[in-house]
Protein backbone atom coordinates (compact mmCIF):
# COMPACT_ATOMS: atom_id res chain seq x y z
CA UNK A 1 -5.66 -25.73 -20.89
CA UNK A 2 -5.30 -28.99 -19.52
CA UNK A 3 -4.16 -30.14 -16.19
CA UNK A 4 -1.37 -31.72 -17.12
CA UNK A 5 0.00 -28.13 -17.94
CA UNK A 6 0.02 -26.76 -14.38
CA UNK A 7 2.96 -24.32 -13.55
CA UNK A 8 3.76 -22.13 -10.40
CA UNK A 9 2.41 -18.74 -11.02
CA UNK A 10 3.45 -16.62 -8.15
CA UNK A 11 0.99 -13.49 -6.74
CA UNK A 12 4.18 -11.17 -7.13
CA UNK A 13 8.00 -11.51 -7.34
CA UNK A 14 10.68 -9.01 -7.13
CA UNK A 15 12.92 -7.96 -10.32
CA UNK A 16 16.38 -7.82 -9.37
CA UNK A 17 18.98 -7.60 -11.76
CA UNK A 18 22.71 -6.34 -12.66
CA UNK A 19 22.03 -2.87 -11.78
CA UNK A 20 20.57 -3.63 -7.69
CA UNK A 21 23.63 -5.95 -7.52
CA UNK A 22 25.99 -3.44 -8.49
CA UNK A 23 24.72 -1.11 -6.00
CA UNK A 24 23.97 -3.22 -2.95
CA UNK A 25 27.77 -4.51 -4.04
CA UNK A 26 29.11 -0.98 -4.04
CA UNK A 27 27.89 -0.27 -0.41
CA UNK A 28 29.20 -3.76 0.57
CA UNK A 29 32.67 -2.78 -0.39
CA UNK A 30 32.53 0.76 1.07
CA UNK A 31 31.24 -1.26 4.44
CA UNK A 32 28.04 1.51 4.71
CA UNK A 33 25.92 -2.08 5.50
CA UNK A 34 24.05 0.21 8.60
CA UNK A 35 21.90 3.02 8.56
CA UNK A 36 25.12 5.87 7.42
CA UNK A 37 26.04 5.87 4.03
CA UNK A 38 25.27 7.27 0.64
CA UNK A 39 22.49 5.54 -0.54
CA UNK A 40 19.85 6.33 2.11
CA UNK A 41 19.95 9.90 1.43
CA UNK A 42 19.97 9.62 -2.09
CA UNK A 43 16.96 6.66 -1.87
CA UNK A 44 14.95 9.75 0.12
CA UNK A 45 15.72 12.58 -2.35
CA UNK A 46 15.23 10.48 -5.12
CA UNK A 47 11.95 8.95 -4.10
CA UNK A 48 11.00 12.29 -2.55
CA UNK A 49 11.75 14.06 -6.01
CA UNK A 50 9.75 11.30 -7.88
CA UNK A 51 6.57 12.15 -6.17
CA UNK A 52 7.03 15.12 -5.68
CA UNK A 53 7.56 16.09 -2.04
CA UNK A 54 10.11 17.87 -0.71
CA UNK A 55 11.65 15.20 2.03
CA UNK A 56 12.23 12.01 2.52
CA UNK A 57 12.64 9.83 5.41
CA UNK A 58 13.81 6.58 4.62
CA UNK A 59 12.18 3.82 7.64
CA UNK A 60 12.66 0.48 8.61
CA UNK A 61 9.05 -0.66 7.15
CA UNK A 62 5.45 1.38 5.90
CA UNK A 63 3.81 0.06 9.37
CA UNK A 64 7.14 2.29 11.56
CA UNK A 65 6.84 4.94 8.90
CA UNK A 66 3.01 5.18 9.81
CA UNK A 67 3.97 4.81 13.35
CA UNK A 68 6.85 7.54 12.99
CA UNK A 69 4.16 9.76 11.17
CA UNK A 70 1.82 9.70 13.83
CA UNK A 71 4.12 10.36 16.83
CA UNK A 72 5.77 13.20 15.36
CA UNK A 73 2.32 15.19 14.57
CA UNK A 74 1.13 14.70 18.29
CA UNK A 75 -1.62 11.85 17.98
CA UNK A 76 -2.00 10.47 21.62
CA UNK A 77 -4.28 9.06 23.68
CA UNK A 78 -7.93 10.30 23.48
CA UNK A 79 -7.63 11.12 19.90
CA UNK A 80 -9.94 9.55 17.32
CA UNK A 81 -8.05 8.89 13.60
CA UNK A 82 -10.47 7.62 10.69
CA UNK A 83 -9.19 4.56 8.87
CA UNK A 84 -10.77 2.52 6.21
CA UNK A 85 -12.29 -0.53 7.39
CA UNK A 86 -10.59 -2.10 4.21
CA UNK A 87 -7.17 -2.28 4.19
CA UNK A 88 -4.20 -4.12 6.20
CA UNK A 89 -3.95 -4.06 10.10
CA UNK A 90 -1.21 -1.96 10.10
CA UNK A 91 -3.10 1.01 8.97
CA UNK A 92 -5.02 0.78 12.04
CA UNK A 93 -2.61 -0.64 14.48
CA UNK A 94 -0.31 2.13 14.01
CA UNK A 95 -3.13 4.90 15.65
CA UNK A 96 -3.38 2.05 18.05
CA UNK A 97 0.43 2.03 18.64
CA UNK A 98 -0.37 5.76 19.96
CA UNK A 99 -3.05 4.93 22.56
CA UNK A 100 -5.40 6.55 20.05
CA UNK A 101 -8.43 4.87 19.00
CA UNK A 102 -8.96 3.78 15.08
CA UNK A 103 -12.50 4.44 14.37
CA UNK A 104 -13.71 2.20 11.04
CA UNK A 105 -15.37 4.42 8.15
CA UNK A 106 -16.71 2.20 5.03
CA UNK A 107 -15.51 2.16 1.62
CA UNK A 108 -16.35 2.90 -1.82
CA UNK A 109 -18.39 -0.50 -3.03
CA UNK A 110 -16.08 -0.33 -6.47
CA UNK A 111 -12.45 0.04 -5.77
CA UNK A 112 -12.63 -0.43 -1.77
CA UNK A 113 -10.93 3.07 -0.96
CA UNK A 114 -12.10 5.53 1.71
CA UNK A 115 -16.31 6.49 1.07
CA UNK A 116 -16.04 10.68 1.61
CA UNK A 117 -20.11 10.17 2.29
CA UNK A 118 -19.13 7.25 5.41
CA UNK A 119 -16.16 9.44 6.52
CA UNK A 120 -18.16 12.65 7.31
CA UNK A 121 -20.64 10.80 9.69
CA UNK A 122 -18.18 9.33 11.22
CA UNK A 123 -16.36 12.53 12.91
CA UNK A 124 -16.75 13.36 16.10
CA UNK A 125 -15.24 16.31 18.67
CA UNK A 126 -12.55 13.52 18.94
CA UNK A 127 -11.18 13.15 15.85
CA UNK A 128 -7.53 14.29 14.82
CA UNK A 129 -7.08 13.27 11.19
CA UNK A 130 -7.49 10.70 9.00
CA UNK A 131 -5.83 8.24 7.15
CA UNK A 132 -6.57 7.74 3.22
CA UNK A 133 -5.59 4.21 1.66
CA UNK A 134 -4.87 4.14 -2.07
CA UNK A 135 -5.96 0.20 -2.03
CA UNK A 136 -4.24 -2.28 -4.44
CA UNK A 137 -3.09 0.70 -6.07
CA UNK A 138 -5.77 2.65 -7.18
CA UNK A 139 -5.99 6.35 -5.72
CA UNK A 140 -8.44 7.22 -3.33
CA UNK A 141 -10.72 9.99 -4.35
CA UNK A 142 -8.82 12.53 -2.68
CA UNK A 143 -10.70 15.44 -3.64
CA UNK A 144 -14.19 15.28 -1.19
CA UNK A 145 -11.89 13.78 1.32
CA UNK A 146 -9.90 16.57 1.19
CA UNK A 147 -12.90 19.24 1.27
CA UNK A 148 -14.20 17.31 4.61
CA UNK A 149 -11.18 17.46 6.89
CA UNK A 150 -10.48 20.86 5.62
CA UNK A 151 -14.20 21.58 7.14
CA UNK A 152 -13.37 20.04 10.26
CA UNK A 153 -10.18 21.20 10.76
CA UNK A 154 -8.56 17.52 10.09
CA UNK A 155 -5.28 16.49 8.80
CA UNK A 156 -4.86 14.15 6.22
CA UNK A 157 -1.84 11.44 6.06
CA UNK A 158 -1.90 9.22 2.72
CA UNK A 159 -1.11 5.87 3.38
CA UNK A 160 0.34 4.88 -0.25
CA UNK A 161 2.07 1.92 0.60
CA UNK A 162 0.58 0.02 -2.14
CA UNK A 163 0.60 2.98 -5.00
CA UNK A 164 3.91 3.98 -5.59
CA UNK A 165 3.53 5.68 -9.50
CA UNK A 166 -0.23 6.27 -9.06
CA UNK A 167 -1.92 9.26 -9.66
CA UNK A 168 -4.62 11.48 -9.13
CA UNK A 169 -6.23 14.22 -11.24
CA UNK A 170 -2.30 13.83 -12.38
CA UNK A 171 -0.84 14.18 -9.43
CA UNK A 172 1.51 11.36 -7.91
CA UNK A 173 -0.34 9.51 -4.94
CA UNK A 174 1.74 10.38 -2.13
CA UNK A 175 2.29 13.92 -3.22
CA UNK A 176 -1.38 14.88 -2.28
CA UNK A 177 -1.38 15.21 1.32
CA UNK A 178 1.07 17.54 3.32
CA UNK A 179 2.31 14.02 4.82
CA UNK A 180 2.63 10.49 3.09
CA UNK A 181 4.07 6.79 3.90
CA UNK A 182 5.08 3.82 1.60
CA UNK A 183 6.07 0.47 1.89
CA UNK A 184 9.06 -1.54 0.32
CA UNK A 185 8.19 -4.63 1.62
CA UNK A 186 9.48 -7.67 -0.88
CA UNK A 187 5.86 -7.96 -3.05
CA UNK A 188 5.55 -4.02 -3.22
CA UNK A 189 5.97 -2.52 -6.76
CA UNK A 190 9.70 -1.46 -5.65
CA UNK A 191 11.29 -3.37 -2.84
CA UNK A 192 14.17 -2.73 -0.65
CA UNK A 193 13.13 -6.35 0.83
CA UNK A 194 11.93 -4.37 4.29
CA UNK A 195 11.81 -0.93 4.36
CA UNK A 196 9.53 2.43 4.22
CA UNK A 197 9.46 5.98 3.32
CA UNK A 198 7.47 9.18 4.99
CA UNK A 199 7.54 11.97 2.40
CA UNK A 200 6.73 15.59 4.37
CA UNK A 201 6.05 19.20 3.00
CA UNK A 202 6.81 20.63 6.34
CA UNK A 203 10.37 20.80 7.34
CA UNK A 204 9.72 21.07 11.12
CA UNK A 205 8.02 17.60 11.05
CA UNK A 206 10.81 16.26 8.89
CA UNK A 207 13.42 17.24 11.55
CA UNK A 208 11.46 15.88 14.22
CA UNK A 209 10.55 12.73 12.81
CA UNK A 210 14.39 12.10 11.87
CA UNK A 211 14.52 12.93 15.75
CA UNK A 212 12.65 10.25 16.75
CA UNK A 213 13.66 7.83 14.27
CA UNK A 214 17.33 7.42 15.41
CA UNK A 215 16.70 6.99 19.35
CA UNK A 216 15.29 10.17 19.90
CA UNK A 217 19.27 11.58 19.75
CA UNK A 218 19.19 15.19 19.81
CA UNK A 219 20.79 16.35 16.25
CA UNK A 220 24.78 17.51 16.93
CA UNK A 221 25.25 16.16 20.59
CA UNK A 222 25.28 12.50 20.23
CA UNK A 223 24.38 10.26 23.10
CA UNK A 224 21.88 13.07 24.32
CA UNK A 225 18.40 12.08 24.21
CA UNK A 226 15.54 14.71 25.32
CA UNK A 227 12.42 12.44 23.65
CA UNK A 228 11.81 8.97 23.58
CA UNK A 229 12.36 7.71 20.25
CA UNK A 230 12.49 4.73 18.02
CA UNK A 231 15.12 2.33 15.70
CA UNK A 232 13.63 2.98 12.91
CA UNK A 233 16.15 3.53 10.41
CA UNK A 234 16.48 1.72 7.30
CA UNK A 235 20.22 0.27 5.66
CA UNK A 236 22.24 1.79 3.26
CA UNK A 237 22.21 -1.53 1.64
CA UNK A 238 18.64 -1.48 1.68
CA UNK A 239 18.88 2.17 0.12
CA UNK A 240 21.55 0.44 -2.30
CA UNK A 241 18.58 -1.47 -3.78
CA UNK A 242 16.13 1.17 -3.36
CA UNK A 243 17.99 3.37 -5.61
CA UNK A 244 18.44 0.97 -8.44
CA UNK A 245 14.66 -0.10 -8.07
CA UNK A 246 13.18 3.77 -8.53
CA UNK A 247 15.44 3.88 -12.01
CA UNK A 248 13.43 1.16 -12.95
CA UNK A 249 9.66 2.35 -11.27
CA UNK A 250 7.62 3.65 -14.32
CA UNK A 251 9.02 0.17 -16.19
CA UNK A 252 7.13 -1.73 -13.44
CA UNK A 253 4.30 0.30 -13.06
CA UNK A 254 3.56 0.00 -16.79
CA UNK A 255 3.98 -3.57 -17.41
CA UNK A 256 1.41 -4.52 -14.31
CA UNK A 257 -0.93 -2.14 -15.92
CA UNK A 258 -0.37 -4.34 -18.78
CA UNK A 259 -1.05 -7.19 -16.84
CA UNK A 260 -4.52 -5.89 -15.55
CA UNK A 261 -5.85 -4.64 -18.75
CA UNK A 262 -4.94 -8.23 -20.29
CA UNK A 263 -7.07 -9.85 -17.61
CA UNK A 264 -9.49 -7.07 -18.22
CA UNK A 265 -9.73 -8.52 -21.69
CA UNK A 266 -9.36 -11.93 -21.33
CA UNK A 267 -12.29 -12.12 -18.58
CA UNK A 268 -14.19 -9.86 -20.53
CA UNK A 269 -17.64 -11.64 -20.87
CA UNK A 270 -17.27 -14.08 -17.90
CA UNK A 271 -20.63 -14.60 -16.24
CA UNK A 272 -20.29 -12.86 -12.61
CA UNK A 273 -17.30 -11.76 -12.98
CA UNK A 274 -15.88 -8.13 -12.47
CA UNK A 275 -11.69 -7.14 -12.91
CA UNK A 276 -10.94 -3.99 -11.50
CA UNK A 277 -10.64 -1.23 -13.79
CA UNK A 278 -9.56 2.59 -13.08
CA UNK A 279 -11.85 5.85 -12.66
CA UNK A 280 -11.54 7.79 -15.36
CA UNK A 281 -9.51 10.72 -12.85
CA UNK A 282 -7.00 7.60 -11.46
CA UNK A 283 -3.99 5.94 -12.74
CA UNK A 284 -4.38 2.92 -10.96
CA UNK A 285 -0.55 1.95 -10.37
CA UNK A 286 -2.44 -1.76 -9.99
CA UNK A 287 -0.21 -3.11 -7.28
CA UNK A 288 -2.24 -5.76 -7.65
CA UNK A 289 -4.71 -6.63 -9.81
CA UNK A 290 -7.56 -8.05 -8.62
CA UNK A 291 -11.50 -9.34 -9.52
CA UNK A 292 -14.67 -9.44 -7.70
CA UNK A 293 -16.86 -12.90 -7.97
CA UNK A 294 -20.64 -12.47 -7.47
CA UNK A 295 -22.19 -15.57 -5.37
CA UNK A 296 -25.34 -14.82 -7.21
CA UNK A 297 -24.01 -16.29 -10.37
CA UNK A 298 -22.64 -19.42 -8.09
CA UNK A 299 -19.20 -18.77 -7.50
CA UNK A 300 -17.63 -19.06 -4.48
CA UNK A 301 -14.39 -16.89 -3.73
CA UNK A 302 -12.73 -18.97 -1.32
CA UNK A 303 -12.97 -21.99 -3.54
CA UNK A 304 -11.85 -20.29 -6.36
CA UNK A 305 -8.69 -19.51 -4.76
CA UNK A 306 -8.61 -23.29 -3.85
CA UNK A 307 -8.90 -24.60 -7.17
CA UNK A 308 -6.95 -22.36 -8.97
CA UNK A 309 -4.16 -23.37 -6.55
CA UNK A 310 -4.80 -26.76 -7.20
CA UNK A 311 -3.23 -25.70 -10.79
CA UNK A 312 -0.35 -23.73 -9.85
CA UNK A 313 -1.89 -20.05 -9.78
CA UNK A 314 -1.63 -18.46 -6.43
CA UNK A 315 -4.11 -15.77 -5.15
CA UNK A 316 -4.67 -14.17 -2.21
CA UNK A 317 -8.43 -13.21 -0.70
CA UNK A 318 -8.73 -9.53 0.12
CA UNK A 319 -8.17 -8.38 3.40
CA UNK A 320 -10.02 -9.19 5.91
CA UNK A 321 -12.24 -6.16 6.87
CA UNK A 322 -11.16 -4.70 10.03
CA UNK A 323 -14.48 -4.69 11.42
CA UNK A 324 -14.30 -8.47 11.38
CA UNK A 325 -10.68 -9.08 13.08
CA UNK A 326 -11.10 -9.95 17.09
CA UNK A 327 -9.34 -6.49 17.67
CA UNK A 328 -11.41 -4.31 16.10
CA UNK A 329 -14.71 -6.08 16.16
CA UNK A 330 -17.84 -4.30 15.12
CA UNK A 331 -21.82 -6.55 14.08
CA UNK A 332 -21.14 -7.64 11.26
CA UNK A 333 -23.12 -5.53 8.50
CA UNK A 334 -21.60 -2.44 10.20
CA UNK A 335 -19.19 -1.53 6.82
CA UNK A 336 -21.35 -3.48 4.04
CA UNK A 337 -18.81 -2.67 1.45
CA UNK A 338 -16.27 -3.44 2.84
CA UNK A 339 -17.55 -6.32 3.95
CA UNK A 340 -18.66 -7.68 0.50
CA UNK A 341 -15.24 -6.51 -1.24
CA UNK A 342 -13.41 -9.05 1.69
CA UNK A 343 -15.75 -11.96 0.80
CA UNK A 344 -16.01 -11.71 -2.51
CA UNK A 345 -12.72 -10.49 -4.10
CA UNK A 346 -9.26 -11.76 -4.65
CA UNK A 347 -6.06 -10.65 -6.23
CA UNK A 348 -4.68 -12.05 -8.97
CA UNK A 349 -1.15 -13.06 -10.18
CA UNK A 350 0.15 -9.64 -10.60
CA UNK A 351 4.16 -9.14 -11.03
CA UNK A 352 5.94 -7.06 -13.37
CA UNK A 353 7.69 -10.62 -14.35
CA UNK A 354 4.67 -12.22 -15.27
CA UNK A 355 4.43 -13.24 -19.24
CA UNK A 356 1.48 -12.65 -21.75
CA UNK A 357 1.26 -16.93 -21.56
CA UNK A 358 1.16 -16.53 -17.88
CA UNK A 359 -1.83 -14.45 -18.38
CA UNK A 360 -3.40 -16.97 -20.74
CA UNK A 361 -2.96 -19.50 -18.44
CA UNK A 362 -4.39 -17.46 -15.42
CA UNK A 363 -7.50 -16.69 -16.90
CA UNK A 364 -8.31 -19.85 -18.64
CA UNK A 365 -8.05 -21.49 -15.17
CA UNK A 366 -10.41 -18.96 -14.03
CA UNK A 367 -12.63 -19.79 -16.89
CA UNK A 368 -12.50 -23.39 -15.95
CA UNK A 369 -13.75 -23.08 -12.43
CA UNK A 370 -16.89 -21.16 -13.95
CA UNK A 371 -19.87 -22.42 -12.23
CA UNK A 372 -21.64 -24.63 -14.43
């Protein structure tokens, strides 16, 4: 490669073709452009049905469906909910949302998901539930962290906003807890542009969370409100494009596990520096694929991004652990994995629309800013 060859190479982009027009179209000329029409029910069932979970609840975003989750099982203030200390703010703002108190457990120091040996020591005669990240994609291991709460007496929700079509043991993330959220945001695997999903096992929750998504309205007396609720709701045009995305889910989740295994080989060799793979029990639905530089062998994440910017491929660092963010503060070396895994990795150009040459062009970049 030479630098007279630089191109835009975008993190992620959305796939939209004939089939979301046609829909989004459709509820357009039935005028369903608001929360009633066709397409949000059939966007829950279908979704619902693909993971396998009995209900839907379509939202207006994964941070409101967190939010919506939390409400509706009782979490208030006083209670204590474990959360990663890697993963986005909204994982952790939405316990805060309740006047309950996130409380930061470290990660695993490969794939940045929930560490079952950090969670247990972190429980105390406060704690309600907690919160399980599939990061980037890749399930958390479910299993331990499942034995532990069911010790303690905790409930579980799975925030899979980033793993739609990943699984554990077999099983679809999202399906593994009795309560789950995604995210539809305009980068996510499927998109609806904005919008979110809760997926319940329990009925009783369901109806009360559809409750307190429309206004708190009490179901069959309209204008009657007996809780405080929320707007919450997503569109039915929205829903239009949510429908026509899920036909095309397992398409999308194959072709960026595609795109990861072809950095996987392309990198393959490169002095300090390590793609994320899968554990042998995960299908990682690699939302985003990603790599972890090793300042040992001289690079420097943060310039890495820079330069390979500098040529047209955009990045993004990982998130910043929560334990370094003003609102959730903690000494630093509280969470060292997490804290490494937020210095020192980066995702990678990662869309379903991305070619084989865009790949090739992506990693020799990265080979280029090697340290010498």
């Amino acid at each position: 490669m030479t630098r007279t060859e630089t191109r835009r190479i975008p993190v992620a982009s959305p796939v939209i073709g004939a089939r979301e027009r046609e829909l989004v179209l459709a509820a357009l000329d039935a005028g369903e452009v608001s929360s009633m029409g066709r397409f949000v029910r059939q966007f829950e069932q279908g979704f619902a049905d693909y993971v396998g979970m009995p209900h839907g609840i379509a939202t207006a975003n994964g941070t409101v469906a967190l939010h919506l989750t939390l409400k509706a099982m009782g979490v208030r203030p006083g209670d204590e909910v474990i959360v990663p200390a890697l993963t986005f703010v909204a994982t952790a703002n939405a316990v805060a949302y309740c006047g309950a108190t996130p409380v930061l457990a470290d990660v695993d120091p490969v794939y940045g998901n929930l560490a079952p040996a950090a969670l247990e020591a972190r429980i105390t005669s406060s704690t309600r539930g907690i919160i399980v990240v599939h990061l980037y994609g890749h399930p958390a291991d479910f299993g331990p962290i499942e034995a532990i709460a069911a010790r303690h007496g905790l409930w579980i929700v799975e925030d899979a906003a980033e793993a739609h079509g990943a699984e554990y043991h077999g099983r679809k993330a999202g399906g593994l807890a009795a309560v789950s959220i995604f995210s539809f945001y305009g980068n996510k695997i499927i998109t609806t542009g904005e919008g979110g999903m809760v997926l319940a096992r329990d009925e009783t929750l369901t109806a009360r969370m559809r409750v307190l998504r429309d206004h708190g309205m009490t179901p069959g007396r309209r204008y009657f409100h007996e809780v405080v609720g929320f707007n919450y709701r997503m569109t039915n045009l929205q829903a239009a494009l949510g429908v026509a995305q899920l036909e095309r889910l397992d398409e999308f989740v194959g072709r960026r596990r595609h795109v990861a295994a072809t950095y996987a080989r392309l990198l393959a060799g490169a002095r300090g520096v390590r793609v994320f793979g899968e554990e042998p029990w995960a299908k990682s639905a690699q939302w985003m694929a990603s790599i972890e530089v090793d300042p040992a062998a001289g690079w420097n994440r943060d310039r890495l991004i820079a330069d390979l910017s500098a040529v047209g491929v955009e990045t993004r660092p990982f998130f910043i652990p929560l334990s370094r963010l003003p609102l959730y503060e903690q000494p630093p070396g509280t969470y060292p994995c997490a804290e490494r895994l937020g210095g020192q990795a980066l995702n990678l150009p990662s869309g379903a629309t991305l070619s084989d040459a865009d790949l090739e062009y992506v990693t020799t970049a990265i080979r280029d800013c090697a340290p010498r």
